[in-house]
C-alpha atoms as a PDB file:
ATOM      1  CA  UNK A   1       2.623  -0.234   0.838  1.00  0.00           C
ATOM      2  CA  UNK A   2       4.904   2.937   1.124  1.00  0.00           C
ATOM      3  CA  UNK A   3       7.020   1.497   3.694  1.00  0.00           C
ATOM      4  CA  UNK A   4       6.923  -1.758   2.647  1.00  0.00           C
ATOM      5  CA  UNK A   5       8.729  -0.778  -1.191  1.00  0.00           C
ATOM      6  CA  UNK A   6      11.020   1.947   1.029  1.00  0.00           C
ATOM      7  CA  UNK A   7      12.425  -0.882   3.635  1.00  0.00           C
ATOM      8  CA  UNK A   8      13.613  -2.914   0.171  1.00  0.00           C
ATOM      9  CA  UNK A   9      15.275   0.001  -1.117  1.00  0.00           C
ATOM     10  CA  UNK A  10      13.101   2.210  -3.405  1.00  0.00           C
ATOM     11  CA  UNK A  11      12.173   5.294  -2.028  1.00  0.00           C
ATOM     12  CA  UNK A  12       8.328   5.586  -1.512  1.00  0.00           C
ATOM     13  CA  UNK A  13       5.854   8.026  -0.368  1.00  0.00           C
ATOM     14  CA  UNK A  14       2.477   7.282   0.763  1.00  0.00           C
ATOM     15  CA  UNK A  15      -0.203  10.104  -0.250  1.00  0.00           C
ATOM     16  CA  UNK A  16      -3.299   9.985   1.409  1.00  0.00           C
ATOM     17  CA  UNK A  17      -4.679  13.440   0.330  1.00  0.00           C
ATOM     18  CA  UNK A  18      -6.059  13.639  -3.585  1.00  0.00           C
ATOM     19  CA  UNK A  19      -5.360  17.393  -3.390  1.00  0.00           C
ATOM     20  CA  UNK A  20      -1.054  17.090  -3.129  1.00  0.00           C
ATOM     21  CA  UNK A  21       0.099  18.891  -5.638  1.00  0.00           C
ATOM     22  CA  UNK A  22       1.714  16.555  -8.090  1.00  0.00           C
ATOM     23  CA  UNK A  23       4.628  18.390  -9.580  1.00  0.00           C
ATOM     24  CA  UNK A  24       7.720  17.394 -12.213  1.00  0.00           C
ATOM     25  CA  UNK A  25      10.353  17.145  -9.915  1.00  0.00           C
ATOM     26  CA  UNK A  26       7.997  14.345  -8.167  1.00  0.00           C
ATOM     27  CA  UNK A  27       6.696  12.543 -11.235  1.00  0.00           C
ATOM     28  CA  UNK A  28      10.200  11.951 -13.113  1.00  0.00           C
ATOM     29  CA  UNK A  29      11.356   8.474 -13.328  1.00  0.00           C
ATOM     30  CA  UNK A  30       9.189   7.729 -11.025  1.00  0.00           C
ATOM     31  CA  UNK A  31       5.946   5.303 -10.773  1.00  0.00           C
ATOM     32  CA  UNK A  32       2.222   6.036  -9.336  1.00  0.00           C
ATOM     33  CA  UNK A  33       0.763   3.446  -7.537  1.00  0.00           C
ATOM     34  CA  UNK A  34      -3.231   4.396  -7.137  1.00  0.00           C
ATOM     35  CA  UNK A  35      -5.628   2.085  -5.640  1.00  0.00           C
ATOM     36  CA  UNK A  36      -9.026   1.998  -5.603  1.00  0.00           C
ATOM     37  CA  UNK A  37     -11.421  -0.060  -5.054  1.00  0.00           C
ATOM     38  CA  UNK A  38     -14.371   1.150  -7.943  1.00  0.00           C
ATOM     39  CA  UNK A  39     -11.763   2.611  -9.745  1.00  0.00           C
ATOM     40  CA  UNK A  40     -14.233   5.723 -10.481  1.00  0.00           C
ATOM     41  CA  UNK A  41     -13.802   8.278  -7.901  1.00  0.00           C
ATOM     42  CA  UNK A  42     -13.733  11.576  -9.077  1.00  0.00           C
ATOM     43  CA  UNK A  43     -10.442  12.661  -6.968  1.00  0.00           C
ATOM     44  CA  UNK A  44      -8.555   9.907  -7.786  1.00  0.00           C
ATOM     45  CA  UNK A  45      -9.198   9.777 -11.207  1.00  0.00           C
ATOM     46  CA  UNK A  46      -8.246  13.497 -11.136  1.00  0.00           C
ATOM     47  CA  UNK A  47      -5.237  12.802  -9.296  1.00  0.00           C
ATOM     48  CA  UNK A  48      -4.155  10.186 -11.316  1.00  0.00           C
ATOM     49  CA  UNK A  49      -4.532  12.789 -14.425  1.00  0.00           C
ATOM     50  CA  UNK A  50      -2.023  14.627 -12.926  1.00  0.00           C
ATOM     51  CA  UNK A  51       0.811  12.392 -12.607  1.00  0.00           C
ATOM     52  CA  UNK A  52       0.246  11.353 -16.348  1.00  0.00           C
ATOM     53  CA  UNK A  53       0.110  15.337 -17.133  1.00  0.00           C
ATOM     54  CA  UNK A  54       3.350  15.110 -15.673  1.00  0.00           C
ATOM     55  CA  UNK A  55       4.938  11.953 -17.401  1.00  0.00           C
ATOM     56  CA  UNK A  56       4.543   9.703 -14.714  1.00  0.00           C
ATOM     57  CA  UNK A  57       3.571   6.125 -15.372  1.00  0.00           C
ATOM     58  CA  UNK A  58       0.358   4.976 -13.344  1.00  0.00           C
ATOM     59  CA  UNK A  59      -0.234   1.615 -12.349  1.00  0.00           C
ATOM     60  CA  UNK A  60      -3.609   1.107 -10.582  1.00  0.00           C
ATOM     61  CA  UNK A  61      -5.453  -1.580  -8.444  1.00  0.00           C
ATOM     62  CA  UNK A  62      -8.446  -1.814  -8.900  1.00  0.00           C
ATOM     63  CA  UNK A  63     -11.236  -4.363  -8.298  1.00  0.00           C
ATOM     64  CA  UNK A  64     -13.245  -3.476 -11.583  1.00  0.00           C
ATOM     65  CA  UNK A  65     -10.970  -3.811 -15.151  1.00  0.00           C
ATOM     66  CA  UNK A  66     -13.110  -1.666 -17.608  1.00  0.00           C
ATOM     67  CA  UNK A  67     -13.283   1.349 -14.342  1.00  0.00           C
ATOM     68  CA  UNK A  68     -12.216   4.752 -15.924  1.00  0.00           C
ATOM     69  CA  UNK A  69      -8.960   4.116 -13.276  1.00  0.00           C
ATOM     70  CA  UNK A  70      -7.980   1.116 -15.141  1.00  0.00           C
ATOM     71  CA  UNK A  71      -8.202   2.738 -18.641  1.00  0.00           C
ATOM     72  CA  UNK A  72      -6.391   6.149 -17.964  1.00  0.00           C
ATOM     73  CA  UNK A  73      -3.540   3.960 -16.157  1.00  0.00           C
ATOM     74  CA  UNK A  74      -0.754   2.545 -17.919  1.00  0.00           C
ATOM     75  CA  UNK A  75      -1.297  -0.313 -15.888  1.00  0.00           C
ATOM     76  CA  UNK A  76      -3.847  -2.410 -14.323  1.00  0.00           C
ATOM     77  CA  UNK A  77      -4.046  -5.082 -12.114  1.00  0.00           C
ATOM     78  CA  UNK A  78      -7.671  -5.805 -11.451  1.00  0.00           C
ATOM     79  CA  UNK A  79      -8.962  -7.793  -8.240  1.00  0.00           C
ATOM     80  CA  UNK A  80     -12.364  -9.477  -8.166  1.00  0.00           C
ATOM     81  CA  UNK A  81     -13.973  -8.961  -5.516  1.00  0.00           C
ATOM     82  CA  UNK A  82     -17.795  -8.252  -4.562  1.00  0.00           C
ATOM     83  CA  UNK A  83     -17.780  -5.159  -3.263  1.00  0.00           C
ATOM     84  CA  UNK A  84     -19.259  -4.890   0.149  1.00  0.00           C
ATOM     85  CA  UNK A  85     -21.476  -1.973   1.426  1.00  0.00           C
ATOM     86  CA  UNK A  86     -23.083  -1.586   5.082  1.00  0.00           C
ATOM     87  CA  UNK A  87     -26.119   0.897   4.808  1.00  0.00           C
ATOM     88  CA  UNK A  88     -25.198   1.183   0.824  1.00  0.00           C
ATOM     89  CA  UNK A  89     -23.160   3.562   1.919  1.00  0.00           C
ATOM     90  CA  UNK A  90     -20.141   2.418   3.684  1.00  0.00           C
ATOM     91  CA  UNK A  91     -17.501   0.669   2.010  1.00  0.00           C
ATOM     92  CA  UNK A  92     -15.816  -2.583   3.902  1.00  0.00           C
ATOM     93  CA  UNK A  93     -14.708  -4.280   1.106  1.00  0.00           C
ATOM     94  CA  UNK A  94     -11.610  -7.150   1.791  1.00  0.00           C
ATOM     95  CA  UNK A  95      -8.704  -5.341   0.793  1.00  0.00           C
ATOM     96  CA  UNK A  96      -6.631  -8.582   1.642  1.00  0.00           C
ATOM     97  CA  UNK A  97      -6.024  -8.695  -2.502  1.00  0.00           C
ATOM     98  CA  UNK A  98      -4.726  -5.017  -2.734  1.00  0.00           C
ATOM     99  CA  UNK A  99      -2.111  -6.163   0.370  1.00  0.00           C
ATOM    100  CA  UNK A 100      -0.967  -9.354  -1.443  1.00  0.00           C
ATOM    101  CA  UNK A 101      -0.172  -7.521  -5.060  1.00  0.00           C
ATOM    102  CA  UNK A 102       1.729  -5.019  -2.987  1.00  0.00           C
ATOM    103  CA  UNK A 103       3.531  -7.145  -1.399  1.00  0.00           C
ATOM    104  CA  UNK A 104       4.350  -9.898  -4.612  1.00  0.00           C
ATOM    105  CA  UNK A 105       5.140  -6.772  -6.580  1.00  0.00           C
ATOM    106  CA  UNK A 106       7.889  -5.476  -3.661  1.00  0.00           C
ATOM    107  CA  UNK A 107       8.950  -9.003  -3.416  1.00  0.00           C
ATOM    108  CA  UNK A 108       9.617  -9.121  -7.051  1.00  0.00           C
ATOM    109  CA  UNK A 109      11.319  -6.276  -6.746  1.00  0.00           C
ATOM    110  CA  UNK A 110      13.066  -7.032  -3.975  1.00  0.00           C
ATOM    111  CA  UNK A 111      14.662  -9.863  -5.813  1.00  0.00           C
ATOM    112  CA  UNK A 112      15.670  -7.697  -8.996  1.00  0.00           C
ATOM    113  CA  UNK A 113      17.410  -5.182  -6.693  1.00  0.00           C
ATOM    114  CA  UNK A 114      19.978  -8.307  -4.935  1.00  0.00           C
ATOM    115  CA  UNK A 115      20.799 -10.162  -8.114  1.00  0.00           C
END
């Protein structure tokens, strides 16, 4: 998704470790992009805090509207999808849906930036 909104011409960075220190210099003008597919785990949500501590606007994508992820964000785009568990415990839910708004969102984008 990073590279994907970078190679149309807004800077992105993909962060892959809930414990990056989210600072002002990062968060200004800028937007957070947080998936998840429950929308209710405890680093994300705490990560996601963060960037709104520091003015940030948060946009998740999530596959369950009323998740705690969805509320705290100022923006949610909800997927519905059954989520799909091997063992109960590991998580292979389609994430074809979290790919497509991605992309439709750059693409959108993409168009904004050339007119």
């Amino acid at each position: 998704g990073a590279r994907f909104f970078s190679n149309i011409g807004k800077f992105s960075n993909h962060i892959d470790d809930p414990y990056f220190p989210v600072t002002n210099d990062m968060a200004k003008n800028a937007l957070a992009i947080v998936l998840s597919v429950s929308g209710e785990t405890e680093e994300i949500l705490r990560f996601a805090s963060q960037f709104s501590l520091h003015n940030c606007k948060v946009l998740s994508i999530t596959s369950h509207e009323h998740s705690r992820l969805a509320k705290l964000a100022d923006f949610n785009l909800s997927w519905h999808v059954p989520q799909t568990r091997i063992g109960g415990v590991y998580d292979i839910t389609t994430q074809i849906p979290v790919i497509y708004i991605l992309e439709s969102l750059g693409r959108k984008l993409a168009r904004k930036l050339t007119e």
